[in-house]
Structure formats: structure tokens, C-alpha cells
N, C-alpha and C. Protein backbone atom coordinates (compact mmCIF):
# COMPACT_ATOMS: atom_id res chain seq x y z
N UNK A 1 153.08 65.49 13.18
CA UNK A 1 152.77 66.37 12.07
C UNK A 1 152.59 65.52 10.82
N UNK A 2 151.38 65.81 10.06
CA UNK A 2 151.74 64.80 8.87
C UNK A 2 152.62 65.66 7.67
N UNK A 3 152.86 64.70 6.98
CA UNK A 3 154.02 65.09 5.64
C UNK A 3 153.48 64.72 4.82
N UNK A 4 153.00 63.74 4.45
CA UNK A 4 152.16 62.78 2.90
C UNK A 4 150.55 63.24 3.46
N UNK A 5 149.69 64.28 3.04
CA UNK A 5 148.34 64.20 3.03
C UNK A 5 148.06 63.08 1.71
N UNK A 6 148.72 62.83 0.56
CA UNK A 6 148.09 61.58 0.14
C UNK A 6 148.26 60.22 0.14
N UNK A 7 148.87 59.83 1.57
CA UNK A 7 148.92 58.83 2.13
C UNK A 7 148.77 58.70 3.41
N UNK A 8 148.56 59.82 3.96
CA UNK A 8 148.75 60.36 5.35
C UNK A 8 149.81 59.72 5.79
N UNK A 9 151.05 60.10 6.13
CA UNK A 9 151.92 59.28 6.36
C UNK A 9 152.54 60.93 7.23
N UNK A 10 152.96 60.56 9.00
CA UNK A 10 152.98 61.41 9.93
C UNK A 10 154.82 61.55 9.68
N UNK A 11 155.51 62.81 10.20
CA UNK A 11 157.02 63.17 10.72
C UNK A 11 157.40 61.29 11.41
N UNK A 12 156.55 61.42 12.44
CA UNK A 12 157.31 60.16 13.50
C UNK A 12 157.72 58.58 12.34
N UNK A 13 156.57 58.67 11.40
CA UNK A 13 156.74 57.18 10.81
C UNK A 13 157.87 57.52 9.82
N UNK A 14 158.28 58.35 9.41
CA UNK A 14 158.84 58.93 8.30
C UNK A 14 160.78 58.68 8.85
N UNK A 15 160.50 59.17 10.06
CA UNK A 15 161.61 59.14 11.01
C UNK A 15 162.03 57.82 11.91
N UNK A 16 161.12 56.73 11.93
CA UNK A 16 161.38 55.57 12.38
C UNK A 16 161.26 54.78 11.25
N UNK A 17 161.33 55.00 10.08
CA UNK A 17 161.32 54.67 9.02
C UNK A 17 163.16 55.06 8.10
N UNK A 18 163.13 56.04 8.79
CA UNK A 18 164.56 55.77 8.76
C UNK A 18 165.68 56.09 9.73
N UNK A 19 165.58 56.00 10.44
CA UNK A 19 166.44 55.40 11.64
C UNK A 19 166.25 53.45 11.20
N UNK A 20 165.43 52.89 10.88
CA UNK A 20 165.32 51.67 10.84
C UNK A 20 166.15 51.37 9.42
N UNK A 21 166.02 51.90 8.36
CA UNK A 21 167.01 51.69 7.31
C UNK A 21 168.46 52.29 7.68
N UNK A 22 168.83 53.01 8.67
CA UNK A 22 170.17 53.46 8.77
C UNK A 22 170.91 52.28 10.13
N UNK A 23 170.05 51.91 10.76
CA UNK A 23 170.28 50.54 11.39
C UNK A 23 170.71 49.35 10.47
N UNK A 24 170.07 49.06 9.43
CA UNK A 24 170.51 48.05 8.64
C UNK A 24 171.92 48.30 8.06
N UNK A 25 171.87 49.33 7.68
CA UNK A 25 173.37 49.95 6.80
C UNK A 25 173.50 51.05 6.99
N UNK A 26 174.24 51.84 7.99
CA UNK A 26 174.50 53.28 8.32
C UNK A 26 174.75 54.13 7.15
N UNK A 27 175.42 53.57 6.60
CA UNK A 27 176.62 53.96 4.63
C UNK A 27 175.32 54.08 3.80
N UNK A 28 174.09 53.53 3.50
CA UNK A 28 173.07 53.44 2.61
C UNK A 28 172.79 54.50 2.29
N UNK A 29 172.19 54.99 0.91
CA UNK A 29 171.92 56.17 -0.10
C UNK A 29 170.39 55.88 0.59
N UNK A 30 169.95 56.77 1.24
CA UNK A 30 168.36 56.98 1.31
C UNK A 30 167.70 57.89 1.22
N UNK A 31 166.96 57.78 -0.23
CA UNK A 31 166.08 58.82 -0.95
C UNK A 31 164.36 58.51 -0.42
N UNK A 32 163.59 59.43 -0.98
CA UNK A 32 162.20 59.37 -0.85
C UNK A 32 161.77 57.88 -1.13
N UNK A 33 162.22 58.06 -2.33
CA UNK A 33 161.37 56.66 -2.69
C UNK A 33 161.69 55.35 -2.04
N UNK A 34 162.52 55.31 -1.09
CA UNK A 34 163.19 54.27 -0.61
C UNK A 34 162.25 53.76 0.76
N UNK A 35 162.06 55.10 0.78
CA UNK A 35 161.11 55.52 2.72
C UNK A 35 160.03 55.20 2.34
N UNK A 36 159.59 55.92 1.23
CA UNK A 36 158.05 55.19 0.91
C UNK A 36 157.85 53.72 0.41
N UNK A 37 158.66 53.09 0.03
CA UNK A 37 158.95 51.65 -0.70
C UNK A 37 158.91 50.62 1.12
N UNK A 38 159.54 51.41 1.58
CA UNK A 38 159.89 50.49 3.14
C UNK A 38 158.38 50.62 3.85
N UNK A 39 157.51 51.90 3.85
CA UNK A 39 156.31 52.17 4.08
C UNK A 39 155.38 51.49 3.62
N UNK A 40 155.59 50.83 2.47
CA UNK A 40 154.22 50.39 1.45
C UNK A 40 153.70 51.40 0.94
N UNK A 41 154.13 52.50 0.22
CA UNK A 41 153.40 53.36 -0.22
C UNK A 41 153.89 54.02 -1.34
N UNK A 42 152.97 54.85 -1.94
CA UNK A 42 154.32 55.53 -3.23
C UNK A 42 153.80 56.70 -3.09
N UNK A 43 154.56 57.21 -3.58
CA UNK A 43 154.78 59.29 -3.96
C UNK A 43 153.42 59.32 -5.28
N UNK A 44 152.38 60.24 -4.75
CA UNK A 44 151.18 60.31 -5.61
C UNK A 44 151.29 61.54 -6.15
N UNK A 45 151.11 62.78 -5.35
CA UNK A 45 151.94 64.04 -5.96
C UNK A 45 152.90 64.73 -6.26
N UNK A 46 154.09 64.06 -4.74
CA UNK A 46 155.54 64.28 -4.67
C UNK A 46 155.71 65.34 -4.30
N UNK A 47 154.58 65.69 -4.22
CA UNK A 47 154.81 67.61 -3.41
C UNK A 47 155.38 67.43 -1.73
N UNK A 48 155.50 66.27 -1.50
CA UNK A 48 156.37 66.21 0.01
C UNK A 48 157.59 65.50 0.30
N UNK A 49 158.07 65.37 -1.02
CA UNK A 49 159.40 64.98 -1.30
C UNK A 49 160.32 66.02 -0.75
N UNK A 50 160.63 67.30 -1.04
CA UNK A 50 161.34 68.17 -0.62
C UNK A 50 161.61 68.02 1.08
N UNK A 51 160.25 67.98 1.53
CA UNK A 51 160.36 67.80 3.07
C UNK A 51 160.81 66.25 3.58
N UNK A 52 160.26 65.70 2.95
CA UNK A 52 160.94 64.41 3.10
C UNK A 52 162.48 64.22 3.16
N UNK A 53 163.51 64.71 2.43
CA UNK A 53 164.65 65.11 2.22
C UNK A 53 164.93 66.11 3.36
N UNK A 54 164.62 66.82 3.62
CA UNK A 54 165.05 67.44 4.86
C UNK A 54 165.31 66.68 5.73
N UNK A 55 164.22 66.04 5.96
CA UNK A 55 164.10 65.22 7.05
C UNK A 55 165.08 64.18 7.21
N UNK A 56 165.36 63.36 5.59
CA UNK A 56 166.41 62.42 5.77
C UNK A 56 167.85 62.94 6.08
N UNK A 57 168.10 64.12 6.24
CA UNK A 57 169.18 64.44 6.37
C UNK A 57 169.24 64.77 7.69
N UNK A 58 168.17 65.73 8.17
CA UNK A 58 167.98 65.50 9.62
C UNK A 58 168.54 64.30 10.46
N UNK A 59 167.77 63.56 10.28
CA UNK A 59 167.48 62.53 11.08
C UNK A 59 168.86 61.27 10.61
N UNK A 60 169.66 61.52 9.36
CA UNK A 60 170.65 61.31 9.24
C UNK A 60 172.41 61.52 10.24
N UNK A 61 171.80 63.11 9.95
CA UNK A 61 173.12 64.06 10.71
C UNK A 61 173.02 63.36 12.10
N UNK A 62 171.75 63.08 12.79
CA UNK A 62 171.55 63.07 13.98
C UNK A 62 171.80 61.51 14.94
N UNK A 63 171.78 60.77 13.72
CA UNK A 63 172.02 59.27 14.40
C UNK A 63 173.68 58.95 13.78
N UNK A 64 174.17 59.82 12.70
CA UNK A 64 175.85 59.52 12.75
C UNK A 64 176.32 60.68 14.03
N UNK A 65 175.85 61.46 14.32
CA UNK A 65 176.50 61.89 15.55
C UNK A 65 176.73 61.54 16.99
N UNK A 66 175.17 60.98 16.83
CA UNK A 66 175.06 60.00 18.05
C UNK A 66 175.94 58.67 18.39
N UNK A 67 176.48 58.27 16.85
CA UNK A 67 177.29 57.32 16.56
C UNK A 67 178.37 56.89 16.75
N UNK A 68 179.49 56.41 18.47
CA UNK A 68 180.66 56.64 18.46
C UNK A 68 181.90 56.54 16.97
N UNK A 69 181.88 55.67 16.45
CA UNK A 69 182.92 55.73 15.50
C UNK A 69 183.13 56.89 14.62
N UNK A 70 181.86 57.52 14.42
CA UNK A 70 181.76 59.34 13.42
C UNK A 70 182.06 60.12 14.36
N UNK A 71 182.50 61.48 13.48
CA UNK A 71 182.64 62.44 14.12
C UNK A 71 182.09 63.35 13.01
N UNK A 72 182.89 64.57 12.90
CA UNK A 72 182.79 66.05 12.04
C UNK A 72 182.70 65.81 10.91
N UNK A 73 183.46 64.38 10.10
CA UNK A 73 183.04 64.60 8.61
C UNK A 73 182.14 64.13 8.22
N UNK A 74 181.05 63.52 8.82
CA UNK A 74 179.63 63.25 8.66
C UNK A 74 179.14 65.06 8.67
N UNK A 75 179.01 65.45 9.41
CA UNK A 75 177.87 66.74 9.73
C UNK A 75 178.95 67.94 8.54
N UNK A 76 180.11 67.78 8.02
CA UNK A 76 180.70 68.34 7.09
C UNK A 76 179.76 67.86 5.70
N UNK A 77 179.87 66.77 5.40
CA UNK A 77 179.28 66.04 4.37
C UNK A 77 177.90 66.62 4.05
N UNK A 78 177.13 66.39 5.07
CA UNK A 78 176.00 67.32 4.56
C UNK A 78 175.25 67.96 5.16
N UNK A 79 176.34 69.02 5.72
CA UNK A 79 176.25 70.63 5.30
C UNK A 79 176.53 71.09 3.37
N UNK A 80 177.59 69.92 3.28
CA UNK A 80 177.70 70.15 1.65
C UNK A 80 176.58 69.64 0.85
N UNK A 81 175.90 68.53 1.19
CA UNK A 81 174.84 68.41 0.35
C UNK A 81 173.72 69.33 0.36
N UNK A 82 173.25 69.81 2.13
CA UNK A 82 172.38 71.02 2.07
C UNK A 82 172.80 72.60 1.30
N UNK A 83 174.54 72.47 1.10
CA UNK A 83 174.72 73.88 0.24
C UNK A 83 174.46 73.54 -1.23
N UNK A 84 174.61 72.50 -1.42
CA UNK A 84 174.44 71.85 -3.08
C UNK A 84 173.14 72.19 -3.06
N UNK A 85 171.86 71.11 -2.23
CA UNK A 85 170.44 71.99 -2.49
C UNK A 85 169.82 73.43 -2.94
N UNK A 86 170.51 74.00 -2.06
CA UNK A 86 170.23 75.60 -1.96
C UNK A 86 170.65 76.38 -3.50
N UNK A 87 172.03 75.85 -3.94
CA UNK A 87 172.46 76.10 -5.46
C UNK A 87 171.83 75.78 -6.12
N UNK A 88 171.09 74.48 -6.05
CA UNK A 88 171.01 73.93 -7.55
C UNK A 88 169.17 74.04 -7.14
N UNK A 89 168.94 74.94 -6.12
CA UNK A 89 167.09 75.17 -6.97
C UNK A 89 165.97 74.47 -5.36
N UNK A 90 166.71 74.34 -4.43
CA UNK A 90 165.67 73.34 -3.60
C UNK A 90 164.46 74.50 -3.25
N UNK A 91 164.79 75.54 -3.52
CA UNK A 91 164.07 76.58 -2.74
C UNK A 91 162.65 76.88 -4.02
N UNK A 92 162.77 76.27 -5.15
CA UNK A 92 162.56 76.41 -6.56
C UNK A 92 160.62 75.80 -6.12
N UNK A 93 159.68 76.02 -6.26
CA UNK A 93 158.50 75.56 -5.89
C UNK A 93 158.49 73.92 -6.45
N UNK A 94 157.58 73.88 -6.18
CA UNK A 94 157.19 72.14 -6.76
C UNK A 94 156.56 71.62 -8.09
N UNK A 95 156.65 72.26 -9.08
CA UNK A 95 156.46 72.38 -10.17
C UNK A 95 154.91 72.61 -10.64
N UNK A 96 154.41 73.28 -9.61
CA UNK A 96 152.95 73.63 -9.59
C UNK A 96 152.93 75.21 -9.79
N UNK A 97 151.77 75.72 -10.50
CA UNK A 97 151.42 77.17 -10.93
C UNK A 97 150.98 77.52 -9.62
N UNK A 98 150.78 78.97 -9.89
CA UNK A 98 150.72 79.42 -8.33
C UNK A 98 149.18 79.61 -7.70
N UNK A 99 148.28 78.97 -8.79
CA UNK A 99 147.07 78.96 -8.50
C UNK A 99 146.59 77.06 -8.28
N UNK A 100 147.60 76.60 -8.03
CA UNK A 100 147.12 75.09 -7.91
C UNK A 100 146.72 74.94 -6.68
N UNK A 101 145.54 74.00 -6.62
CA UNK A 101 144.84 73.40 -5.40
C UNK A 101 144.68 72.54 -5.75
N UNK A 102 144.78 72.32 -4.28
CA UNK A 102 144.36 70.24 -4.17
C UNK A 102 143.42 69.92 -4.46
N UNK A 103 142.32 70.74 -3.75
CA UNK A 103 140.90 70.18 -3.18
C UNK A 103 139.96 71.18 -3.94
């Protein structure tokens, strides 16, 4: 599936993109810009940041579980960051009017 139409940048690279930074340092803060920095690429509209973030948490939750030494307070942790999202606006559009187009 792609995620970046302005870089075309697909789910799979996005996701072996970080699984490969959580290999280096499991503990590491990894935001958008970090994934795209490791990609060669940068955030042009940022309108796929939101999903991007899903994803890092996804694909977060999913390799500390897989992880013998973790257990429950990983997938505790963020469930709290996904309830923090939901409070503080993630659901909030992308700072575009409701007549914006791309193309």
C-alpha cells in the first residue's frame, strides 16, 4: 500500500524501515522524521505523518512483544500513548480546508 504519494514511499519500506531502527536500539524515540531521514527522503506535505505514526507504533507494539525480555508494560505504554493521541486531537484533520486537492 503506499503511504507517501509524494515520495511514493510503500507500508512494507516504512515498516522495514523500522524494524531496522528498532534493531539498532529497541529503547529509541522514533518519529516520522526519523523514518524518512533513514529513507533519504523528507515530509513534502506531511499529510502522511499521522499514518506514519500509527504505523510506528504498530510495528513497535509488535517487535517488543515478539521480544523475550518484554512483556505487558510495553503494549501498556502505548495503549497510553494511543489514548494521549485520541485526547489531544489525532482524529483533528491535517490542517487542510475541506475543499483541498492535490491534483
Amino acid at each position: 500500500m503506499l503511504v507517501c504519494h509524494c515520495n511514493i514511499i510503500t507500508q512494507k519500506e516504512i515498516e522495514a524501515t523500522i524494524i531496522s531502527l528498532l534493531d539498532a536500539d529497541p529503547w529509541q524515540l522514533i518519529v516520522p522524521a526519523k523514518v524518512y531521514h533513514t529513507l533519504k527522503q523528507r515530509g513534502r506535505c506531511c499529510g502522511c505523518f499521522p499514518n506514519v505514526v500509527e504505523t510506528i507504533i504498530r510495528v513497535t507494539e509488535e517487535y517488543h512483544r515478539r521480544s523475550v525480555d518484554t512483556g505487558d508494560e510495553v503494549v501498556t505504554y502505548l495503549d497510553r500513548v494511543r489514548g494521549l493521541r485520541g485526547q489531544f486531537g489525532s482524529n483533528a484533520n491535517e490542517g487542510r480546508s475541506k475543499d483541498h486537492r492535490a491534483a
